[in-house]
Protein backbone atom coordinates (compact mmCIF):
# COMPACT_ATOMS: atom_id res chain seq x y z
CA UNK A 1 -26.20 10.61 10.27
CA UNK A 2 -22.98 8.48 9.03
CA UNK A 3 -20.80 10.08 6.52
CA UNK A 4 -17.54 9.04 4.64
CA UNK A 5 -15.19 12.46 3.44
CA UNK A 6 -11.80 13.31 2.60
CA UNK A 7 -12.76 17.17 3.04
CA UNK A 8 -15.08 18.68 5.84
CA UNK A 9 -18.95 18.99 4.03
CA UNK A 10 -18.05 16.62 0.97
CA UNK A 11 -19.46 13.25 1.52
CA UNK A 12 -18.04 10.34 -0.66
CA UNK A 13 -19.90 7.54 -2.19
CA UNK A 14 -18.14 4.30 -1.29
CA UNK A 15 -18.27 2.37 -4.28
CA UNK A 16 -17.07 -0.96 -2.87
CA UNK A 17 -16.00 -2.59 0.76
CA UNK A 18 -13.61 -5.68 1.13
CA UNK A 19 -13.10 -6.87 4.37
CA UNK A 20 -10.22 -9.51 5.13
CA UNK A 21 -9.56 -11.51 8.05
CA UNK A 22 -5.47 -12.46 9.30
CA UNK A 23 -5.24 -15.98 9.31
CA UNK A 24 -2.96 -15.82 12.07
CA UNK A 25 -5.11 -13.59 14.44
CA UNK A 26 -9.22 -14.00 14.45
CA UNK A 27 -9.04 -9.91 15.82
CA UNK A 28 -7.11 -8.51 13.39
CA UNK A 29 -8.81 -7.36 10.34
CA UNK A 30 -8.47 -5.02 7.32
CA UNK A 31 -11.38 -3.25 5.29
CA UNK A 32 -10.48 -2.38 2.17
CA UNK A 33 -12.83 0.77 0.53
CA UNK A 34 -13.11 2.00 -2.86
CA UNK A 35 -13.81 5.04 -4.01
CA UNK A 36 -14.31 5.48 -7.68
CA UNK A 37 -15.23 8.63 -8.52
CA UNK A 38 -14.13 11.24 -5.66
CA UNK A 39 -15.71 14.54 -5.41
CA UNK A 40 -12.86 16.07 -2.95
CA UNK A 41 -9.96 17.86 -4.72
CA UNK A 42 -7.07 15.07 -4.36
CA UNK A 43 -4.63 18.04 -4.08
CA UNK A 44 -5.97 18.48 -0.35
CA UNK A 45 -6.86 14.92 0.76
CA UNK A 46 -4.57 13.79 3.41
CA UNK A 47 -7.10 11.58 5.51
CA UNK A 48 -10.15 9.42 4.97
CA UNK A 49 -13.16 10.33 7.58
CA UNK A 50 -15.94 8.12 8.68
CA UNK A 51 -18.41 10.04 11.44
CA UNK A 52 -21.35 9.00 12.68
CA UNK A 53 -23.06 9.68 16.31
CA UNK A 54 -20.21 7.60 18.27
CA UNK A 55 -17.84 9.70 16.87
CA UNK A 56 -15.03 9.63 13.80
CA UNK A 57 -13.01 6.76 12.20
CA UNK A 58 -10.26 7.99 10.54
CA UNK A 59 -7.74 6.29 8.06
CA UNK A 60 -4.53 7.80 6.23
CA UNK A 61 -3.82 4.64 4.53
CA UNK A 62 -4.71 6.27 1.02
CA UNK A 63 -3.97 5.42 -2.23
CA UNK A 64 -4.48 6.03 -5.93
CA UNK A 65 -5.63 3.23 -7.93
CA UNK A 66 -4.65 3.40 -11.56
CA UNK A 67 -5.63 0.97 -14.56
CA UNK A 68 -3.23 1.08 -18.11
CA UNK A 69 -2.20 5.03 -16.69
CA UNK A 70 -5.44 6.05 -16.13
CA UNK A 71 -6.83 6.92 -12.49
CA UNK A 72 -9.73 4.67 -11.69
CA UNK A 73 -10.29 5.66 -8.31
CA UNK A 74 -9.27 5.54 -4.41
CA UNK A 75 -8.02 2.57 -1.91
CA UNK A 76 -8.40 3.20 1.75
CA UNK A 77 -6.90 0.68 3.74
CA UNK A 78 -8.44 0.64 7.64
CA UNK A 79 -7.17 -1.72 9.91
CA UNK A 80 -8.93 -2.88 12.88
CA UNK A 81 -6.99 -5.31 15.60
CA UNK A 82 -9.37 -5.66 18.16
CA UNK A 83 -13.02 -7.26 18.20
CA UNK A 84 -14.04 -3.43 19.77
CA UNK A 85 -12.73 -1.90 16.59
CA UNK A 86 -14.47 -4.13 14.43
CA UNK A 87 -17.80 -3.91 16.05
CA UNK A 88 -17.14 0.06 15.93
CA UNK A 89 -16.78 -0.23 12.36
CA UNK A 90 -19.59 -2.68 11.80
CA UNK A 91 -21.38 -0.07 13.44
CA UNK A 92 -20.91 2.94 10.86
CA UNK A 93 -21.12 0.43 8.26
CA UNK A 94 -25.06 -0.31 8.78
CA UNK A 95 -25.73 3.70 9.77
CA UNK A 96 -24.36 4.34 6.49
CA UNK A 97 -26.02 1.65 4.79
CA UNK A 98 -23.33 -1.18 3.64
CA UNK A 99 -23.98 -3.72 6.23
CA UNK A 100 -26.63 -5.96 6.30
């Protein structure tokens, strides 16, 4: 079972995924993911998790999105700069039901 968390036993609902390819390097890529409404308390969040049966993803790129002073959510930035990593990621994505 795939699951994305800040905190050990609270999954997060990923609201959106943005993936972006470097120009410069056809390996390198970044996934940006949204979280708009996180149930973690943001006091203790100092990683982003992604598990699954191969094992756990984990990103500490992190940071708070805000719209006119008002929090609207969560950026994780994961970047991947090999074809393994992306296929890894790929991977989760579709166990956890993102990827078509």
């Amino acid at each position: 079972m795939a699951v994305a968390q800040f905190l050990d036993g609270v999954s997060e609902e990923i609201t959106d995924i943005r993936v972006m390819a470097s120009k410069y390097d056809n390996a390198r890529k970044t996934a940006l993911i949204y979280i708009s409404k996180p149930k973690a308390d943001l006091n203790q969040v100092m990683s982003f998790r992604m598990r699954d049966e191969e094992g756990e993803i984990t990103c500490r790129d992190i940071r708070s999105k805000h719209l006119n002073g008002k929090f609207i959510g969560l950026e994780i930035s994961h970047e991947m700069i090999s074809e393994a990593a992306w296929d890894r990621f790929y991977r989760f994505m579709k166990r956890l039901g993102y990827a078509s």
